[in-house]
N, C-alpha and C. Protein backbone atom coordinates (compact mmCIF):
# COMPACT_ATOMS: atom_id res chain seq x y z
N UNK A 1 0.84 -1.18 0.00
CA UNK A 1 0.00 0.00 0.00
C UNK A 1 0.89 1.24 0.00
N UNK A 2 0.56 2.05 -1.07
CA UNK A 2 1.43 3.32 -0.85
C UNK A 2 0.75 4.40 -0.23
N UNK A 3 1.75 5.05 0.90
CA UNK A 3 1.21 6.27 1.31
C UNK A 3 1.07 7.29 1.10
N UNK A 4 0.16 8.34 0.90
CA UNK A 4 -0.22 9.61 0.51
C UNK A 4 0.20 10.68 1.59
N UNK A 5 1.07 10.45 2.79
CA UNK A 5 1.16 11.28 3.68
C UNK A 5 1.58 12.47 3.23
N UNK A 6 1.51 13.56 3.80
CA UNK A 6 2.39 14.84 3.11
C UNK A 6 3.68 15.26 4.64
N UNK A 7 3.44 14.34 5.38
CA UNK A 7 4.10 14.04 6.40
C UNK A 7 5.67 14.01 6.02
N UNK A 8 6.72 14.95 6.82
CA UNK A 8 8.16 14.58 5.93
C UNK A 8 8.60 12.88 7.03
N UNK A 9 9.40 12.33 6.14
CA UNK A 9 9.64 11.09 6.54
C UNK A 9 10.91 10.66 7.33
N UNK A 10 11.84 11.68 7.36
CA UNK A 10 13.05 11.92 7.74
C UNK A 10 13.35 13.38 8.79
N UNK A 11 14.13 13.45 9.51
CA UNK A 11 14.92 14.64 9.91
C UNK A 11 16.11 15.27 9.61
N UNK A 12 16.05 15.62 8.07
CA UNK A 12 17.02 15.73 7.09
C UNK A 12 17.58 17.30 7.64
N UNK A 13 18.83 17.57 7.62
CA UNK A 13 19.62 19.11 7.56
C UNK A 13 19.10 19.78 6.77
N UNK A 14 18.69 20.79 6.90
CA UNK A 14 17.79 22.15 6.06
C UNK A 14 18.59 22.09 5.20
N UNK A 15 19.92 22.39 5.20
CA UNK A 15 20.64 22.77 3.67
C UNK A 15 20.97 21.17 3.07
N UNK A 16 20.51 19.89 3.64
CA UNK A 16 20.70 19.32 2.30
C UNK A 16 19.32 19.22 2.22
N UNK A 17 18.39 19.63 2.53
CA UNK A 17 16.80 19.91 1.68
C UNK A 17 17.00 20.86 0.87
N UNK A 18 17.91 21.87 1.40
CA UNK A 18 17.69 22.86 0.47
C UNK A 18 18.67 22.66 -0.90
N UNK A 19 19.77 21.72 -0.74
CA UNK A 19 20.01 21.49 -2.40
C UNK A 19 19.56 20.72 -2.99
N UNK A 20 18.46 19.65 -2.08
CA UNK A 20 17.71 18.61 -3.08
C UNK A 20 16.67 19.47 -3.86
N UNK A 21 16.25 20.78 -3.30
CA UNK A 21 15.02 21.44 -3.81
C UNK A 21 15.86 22.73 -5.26
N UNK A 22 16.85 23.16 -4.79
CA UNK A 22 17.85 23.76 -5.70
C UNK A 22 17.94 23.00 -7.10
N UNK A 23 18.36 21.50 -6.61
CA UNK A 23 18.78 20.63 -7.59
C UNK A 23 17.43 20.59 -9.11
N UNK A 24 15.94 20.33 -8.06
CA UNK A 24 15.24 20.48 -9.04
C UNK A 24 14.77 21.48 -9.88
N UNK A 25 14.91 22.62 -9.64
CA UNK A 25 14.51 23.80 -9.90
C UNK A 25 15.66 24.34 -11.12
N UNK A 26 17.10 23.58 -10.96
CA UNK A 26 18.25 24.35 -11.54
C UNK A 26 18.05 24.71 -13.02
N UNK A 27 17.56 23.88 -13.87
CA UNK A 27 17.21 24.03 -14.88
C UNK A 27 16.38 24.34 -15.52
N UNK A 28 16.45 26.05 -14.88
CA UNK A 28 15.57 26.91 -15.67
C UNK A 28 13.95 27.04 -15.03
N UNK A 29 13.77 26.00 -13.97
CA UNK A 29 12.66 26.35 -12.89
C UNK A 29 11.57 25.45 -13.50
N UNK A 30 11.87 24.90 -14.60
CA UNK A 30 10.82 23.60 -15.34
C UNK A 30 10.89 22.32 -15.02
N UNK A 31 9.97 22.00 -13.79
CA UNK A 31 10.01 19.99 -13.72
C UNK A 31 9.29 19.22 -14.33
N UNK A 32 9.41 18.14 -14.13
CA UNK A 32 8.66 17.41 -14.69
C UNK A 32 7.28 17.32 -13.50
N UNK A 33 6.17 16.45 -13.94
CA UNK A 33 5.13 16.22 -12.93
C UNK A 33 5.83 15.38 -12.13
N UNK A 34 6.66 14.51 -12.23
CA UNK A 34 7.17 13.55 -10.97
C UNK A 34 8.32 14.58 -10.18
N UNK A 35 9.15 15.24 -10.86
CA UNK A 35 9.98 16.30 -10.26
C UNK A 35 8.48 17.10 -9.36
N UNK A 36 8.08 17.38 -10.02
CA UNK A 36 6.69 18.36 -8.97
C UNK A 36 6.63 17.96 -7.78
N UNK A 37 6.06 16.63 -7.68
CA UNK A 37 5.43 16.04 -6.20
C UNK A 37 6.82 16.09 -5.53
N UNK A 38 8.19 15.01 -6.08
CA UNK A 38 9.13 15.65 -5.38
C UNK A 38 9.63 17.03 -4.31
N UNK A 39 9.39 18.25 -5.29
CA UNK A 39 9.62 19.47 -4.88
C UNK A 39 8.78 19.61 -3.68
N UNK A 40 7.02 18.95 -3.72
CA UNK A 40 5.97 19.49 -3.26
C UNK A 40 7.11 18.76 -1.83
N UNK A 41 7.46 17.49 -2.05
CA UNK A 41 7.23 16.69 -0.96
C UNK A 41 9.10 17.38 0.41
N UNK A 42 9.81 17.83 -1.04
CA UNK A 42 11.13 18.43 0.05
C UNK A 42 10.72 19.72 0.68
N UNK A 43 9.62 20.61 0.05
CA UNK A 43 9.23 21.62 0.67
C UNK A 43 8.27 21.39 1.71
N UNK A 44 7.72 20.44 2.23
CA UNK A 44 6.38 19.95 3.58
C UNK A 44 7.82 19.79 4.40
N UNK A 45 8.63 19.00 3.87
CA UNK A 45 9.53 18.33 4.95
C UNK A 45 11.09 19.21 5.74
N UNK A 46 11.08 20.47 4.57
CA UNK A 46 11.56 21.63 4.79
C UNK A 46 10.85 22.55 5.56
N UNK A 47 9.69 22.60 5.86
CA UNK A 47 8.67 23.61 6.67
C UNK A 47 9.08 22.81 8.01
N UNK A 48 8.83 21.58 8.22
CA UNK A 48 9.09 21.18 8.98
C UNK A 48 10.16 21.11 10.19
N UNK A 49 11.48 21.39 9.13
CA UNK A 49 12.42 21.39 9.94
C UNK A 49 12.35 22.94 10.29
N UNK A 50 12.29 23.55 9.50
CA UNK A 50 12.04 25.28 9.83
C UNK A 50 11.17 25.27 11.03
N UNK A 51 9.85 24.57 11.47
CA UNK A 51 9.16 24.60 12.56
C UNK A 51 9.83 24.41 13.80
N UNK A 52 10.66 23.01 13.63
CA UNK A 52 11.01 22.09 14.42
C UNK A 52 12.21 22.98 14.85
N UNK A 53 12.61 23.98 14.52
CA UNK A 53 13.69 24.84 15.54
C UNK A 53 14.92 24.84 14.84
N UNK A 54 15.23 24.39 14.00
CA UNK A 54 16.30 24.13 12.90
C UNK A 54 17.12 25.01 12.69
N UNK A 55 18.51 25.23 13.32
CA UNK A 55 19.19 26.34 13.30
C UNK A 55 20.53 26.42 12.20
N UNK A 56 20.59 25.57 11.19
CA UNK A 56 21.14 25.39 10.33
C UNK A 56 21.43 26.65 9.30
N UNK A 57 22.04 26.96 9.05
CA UNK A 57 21.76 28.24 7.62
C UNK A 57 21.81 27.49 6.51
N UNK A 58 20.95 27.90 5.80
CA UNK A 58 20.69 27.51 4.38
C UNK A 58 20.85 28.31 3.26
């Protein structure tokens, strides 16, 4: 069964969310629809750590 959570799944370092989200965007800011949900899904899990007190610079 696959899950639909929008829940992030990890407690990943803000700045390597923030070059997985860089990474997709680099070329010219055009993804694909599977790049999309990607993006959708490093940016829920990036809010997250931003919530969660995350004192990292990014």
């Amino acid at each position: 069964m696959t899950s639909t959570s929008t829940e992030p799944t990890s407690a990943r370092p803000m700045v390597e969310l923030n070059a997985e989200i860089r990474a997709l965007v680099a070329d010219g800011g055009v993804v694909s629809p599977e790049g999309r949900r990607e993006y959708e899904r490093l940016l829920v899990e990036w809010v997250a750590a931003v919530r969660g007190g995350a004192t990292e610079a990014v």
